[in-house]
C-alpha atoms as a PDB file:
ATOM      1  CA  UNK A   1     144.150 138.880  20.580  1.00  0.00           C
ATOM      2  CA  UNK A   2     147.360 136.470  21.903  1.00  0.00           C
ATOM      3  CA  UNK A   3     146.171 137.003  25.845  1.00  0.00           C
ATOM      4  CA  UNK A   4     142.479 136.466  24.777  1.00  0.00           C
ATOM      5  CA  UNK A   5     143.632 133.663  23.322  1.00  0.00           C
ATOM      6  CA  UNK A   6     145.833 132.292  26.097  1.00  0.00           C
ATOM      7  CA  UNK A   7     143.042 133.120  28.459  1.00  0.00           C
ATOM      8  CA  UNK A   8     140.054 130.803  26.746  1.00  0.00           C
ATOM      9  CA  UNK A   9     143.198 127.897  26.563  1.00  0.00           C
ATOM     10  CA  UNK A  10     143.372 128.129  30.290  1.00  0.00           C
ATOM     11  CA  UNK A  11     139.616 128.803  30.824  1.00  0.00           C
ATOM     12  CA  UNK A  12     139.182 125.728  28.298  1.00  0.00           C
ATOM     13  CA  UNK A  13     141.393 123.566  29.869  1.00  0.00           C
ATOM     14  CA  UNK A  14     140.244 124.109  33.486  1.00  0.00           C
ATOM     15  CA  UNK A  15     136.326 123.399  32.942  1.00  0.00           C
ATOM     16  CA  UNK A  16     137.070 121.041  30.326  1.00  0.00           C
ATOM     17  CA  UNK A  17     135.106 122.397  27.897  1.00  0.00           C
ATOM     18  CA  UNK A  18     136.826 121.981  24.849  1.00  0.00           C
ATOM     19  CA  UNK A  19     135.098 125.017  22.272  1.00  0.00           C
ATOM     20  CA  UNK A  20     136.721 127.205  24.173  1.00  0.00           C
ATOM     21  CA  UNK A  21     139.973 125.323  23.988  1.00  0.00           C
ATOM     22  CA  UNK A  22     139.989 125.784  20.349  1.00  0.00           C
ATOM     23  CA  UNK A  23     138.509 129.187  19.898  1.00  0.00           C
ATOM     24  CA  UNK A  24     141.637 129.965  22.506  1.00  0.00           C
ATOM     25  CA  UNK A  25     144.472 127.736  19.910  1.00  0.00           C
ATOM     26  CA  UNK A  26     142.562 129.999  16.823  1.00  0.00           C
ATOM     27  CA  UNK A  27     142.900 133.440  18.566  1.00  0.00           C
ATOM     28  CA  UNK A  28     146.494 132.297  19.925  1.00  0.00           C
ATOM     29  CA  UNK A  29     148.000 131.760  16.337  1.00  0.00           C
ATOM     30  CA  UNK A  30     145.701 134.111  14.257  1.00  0.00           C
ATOM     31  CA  UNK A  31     147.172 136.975  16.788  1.00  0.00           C
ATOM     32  CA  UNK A  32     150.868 135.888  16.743  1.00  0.00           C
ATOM     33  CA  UNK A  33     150.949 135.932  12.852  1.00  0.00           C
ATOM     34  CA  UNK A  34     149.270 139.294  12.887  1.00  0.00           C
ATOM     35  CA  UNK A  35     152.168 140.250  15.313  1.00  0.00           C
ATOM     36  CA  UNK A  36     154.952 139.194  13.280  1.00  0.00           C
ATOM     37  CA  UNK A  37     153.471 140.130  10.041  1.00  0.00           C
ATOM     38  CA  UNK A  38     153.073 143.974  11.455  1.00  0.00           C
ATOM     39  CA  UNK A  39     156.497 143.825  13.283  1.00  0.00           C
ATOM     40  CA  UNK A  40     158.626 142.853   9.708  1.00  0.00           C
ATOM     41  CA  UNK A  41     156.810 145.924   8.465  1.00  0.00           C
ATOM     42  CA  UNK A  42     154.040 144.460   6.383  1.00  0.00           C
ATOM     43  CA  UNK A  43     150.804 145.728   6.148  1.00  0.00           C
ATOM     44  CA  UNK A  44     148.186 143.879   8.095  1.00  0.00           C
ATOM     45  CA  UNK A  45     144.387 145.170   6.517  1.00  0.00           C
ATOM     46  CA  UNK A  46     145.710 147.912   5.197  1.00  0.00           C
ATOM     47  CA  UNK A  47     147.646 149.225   8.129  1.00  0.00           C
ATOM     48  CA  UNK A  48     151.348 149.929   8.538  1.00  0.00           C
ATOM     49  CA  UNK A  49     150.370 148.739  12.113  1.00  0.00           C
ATOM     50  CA  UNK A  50     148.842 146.295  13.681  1.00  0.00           C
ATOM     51  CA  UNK A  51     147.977 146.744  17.951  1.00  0.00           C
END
């Protein structure tokens, strides 16, 4: 979800077109919270783990 992410920021920010830009900043934070949350040992949706 992070390199999705990081790919419609620089997709976004090449054609200018700025939905994709924010999908990318959504998918960006939504997956690095998922990552931390599943690294401290959490469970993310009912999962120890979260890939």
């Amino acid at each position: 979800m992070i390199v999705l992410g990081i790919i419609l920021l620089v997709v976004g920010f090449v054609t200018g077109i700025s939905i994709l830009w924010t999908i990318g900043i959504i998918l960006a934070v939504v997956g690095a919270v998922l990552w931390i949350l599943g690294s401290m040992g959490h469970a993310v949706a009912g999962r120890r783990h979260y890939w």
